[in-house]
C-alpha atoms as a PDB file:
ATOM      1  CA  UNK A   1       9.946  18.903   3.339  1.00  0.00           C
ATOM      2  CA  UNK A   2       8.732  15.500   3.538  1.00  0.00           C
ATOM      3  CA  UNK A   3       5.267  14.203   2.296  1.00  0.00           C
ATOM      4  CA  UNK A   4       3.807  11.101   3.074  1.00  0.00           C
ATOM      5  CA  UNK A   5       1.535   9.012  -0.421  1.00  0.00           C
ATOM      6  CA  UNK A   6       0.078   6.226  -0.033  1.00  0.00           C
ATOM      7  CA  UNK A   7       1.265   2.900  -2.187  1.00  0.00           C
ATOM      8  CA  UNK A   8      -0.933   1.887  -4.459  1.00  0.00           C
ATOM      9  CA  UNK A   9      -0.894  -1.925  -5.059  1.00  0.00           C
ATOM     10  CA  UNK A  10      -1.558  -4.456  -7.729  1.00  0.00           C
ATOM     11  CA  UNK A  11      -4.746  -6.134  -6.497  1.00  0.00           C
ATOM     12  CA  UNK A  12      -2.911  -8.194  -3.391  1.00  0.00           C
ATOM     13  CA  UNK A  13      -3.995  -6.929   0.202  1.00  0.00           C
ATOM     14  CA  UNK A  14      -0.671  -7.989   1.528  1.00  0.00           C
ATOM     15  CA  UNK A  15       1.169  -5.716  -1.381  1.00  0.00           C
ATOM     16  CA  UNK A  16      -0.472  -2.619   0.266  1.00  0.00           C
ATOM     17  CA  UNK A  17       1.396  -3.304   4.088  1.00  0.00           C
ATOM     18  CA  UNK A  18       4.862  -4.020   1.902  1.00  0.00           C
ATOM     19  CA  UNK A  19       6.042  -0.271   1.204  1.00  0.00           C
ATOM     20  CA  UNK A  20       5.515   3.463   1.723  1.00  0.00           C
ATOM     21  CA  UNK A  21       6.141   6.223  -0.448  1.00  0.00           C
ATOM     22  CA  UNK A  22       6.941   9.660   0.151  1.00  0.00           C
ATOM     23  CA  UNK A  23       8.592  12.909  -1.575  1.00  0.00           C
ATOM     24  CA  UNK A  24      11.066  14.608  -0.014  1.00  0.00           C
ATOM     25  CA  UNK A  25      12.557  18.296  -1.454  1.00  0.00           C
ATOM     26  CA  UNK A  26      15.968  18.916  -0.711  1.00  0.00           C
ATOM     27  CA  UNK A  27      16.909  22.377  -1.183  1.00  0.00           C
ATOM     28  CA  UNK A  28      20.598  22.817  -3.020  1.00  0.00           C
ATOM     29  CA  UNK A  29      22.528  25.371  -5.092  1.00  0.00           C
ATOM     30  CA  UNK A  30      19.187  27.415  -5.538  1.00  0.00           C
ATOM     31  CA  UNK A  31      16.897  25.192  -5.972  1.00  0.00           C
ATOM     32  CA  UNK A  32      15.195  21.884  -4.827  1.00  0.00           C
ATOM     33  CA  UNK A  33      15.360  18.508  -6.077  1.00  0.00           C
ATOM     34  CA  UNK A  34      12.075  16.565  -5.616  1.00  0.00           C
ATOM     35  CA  UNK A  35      13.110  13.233  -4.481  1.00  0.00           C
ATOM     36  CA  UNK A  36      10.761  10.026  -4.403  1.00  0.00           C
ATOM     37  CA  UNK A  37      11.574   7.194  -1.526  1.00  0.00           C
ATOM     38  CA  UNK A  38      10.617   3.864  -1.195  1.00  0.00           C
ATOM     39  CA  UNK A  39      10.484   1.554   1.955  1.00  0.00           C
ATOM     40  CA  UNK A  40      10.258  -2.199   1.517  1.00  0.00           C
ATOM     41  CA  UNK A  41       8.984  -3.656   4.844  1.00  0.00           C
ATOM     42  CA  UNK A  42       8.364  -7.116   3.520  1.00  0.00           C
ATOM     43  CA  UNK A  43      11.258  -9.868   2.818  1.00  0.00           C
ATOM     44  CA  UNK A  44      10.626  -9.644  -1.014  1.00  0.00           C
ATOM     45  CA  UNK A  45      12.240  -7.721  -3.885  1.00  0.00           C
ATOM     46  CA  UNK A  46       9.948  -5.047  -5.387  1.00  0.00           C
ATOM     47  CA  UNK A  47       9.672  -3.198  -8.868  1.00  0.00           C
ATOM     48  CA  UNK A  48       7.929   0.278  -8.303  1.00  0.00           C
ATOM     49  CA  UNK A  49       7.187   3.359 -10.652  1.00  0.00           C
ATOM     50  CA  UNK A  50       7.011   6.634  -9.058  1.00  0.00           C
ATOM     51  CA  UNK A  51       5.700  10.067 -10.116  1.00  0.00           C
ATOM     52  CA  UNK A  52       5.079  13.103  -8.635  1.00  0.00           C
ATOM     53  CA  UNK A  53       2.163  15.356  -9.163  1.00  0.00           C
ATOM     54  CA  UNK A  54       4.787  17.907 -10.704  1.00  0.00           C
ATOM     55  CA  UNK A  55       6.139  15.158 -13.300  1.00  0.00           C
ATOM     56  CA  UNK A  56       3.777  12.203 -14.006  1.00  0.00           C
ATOM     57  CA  UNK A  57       5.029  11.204 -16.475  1.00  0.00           C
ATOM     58  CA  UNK A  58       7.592   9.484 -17.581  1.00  0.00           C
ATOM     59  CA  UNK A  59       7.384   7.370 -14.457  1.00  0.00           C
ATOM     60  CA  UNK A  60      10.516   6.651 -13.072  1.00  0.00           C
ATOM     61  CA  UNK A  61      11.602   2.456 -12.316  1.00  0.00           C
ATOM     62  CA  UNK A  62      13.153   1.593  -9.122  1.00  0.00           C
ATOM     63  CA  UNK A  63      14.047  -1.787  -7.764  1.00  0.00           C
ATOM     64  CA  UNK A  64      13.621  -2.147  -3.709  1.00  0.00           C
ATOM     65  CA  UNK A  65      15.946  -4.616  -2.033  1.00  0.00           C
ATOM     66  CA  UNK A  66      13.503  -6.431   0.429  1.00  0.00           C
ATOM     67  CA  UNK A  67      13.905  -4.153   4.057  1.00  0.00           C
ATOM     68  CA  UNK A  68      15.314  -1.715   1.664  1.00  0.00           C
ATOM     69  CA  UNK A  69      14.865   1.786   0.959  1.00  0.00           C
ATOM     70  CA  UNK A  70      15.413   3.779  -2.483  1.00  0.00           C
ATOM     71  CA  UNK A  71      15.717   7.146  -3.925  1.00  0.00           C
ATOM     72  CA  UNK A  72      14.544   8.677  -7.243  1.00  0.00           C
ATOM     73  CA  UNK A  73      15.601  11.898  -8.369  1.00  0.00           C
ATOM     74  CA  UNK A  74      12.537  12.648  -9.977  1.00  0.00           C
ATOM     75  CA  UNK A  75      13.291  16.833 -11.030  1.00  0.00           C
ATOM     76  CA  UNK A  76      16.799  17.914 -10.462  1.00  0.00           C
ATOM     77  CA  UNK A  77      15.926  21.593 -10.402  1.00  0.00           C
ATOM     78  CA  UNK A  78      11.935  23.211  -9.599  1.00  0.00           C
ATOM     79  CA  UNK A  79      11.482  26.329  -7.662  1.00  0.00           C
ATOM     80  CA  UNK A  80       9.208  24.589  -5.339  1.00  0.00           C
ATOM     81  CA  UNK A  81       9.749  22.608  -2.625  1.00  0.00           C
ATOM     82  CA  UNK A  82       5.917  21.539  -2.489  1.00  0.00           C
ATOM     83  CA  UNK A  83       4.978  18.277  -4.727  1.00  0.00           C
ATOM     84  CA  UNK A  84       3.204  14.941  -4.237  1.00  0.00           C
ATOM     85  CA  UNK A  85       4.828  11.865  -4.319  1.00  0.00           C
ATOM     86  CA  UNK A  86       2.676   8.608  -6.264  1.00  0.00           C
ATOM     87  CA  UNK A  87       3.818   4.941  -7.168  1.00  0.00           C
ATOM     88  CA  UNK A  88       3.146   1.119  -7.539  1.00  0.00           C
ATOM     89  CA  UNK A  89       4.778  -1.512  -6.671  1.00  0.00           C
ATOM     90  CA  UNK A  90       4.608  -5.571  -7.690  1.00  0.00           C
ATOM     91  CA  UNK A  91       6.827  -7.861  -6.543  1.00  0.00           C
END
């Protein structure tokens, strides 16, 4: 199950059209993993924190490669597949 966030950004309207974020639950050996993913769209190198509404904190640090995409295992094992996926990202 896939969720679409919204990126929150640092103050910079251009930061906001850079990257997406969205939790994905992939279901595996009874149980899902929630898993946060990050699309760069702009030619820049970005440090983000995700969170989920399940586990905010600690947030979780992930570098995106400019045109780049990441994945955060953010909770290995939750009964759930529903959650709602949150970060930031500066450049």
């Amino acid at each position: 199950m896939s969720l679409p966030a919204p990126g929150l950004a640092d103050g910079d309207g251009e930061m906001k059209n850079c990257y997406s974020i969205r939790g994905e639950a992939r279901y595996g050996a009874l149980a899902y993993k929630h898993i946060v993913i990050v699309t760069n769209r702009c030619d820049i190198t970005l440090q983000c924190e995700v969170w989920t509404d399940v586990d905010p904190s600690p947030r979780q640090s992930v570098v995106v490669e400019p045109q780049g995409t990441a994945e955060v295992l953010v909770r290995a094992v939750s009964p759930a597949r529903a959650f709602k996926a949150f970060g930031e990202c500066k450049k």
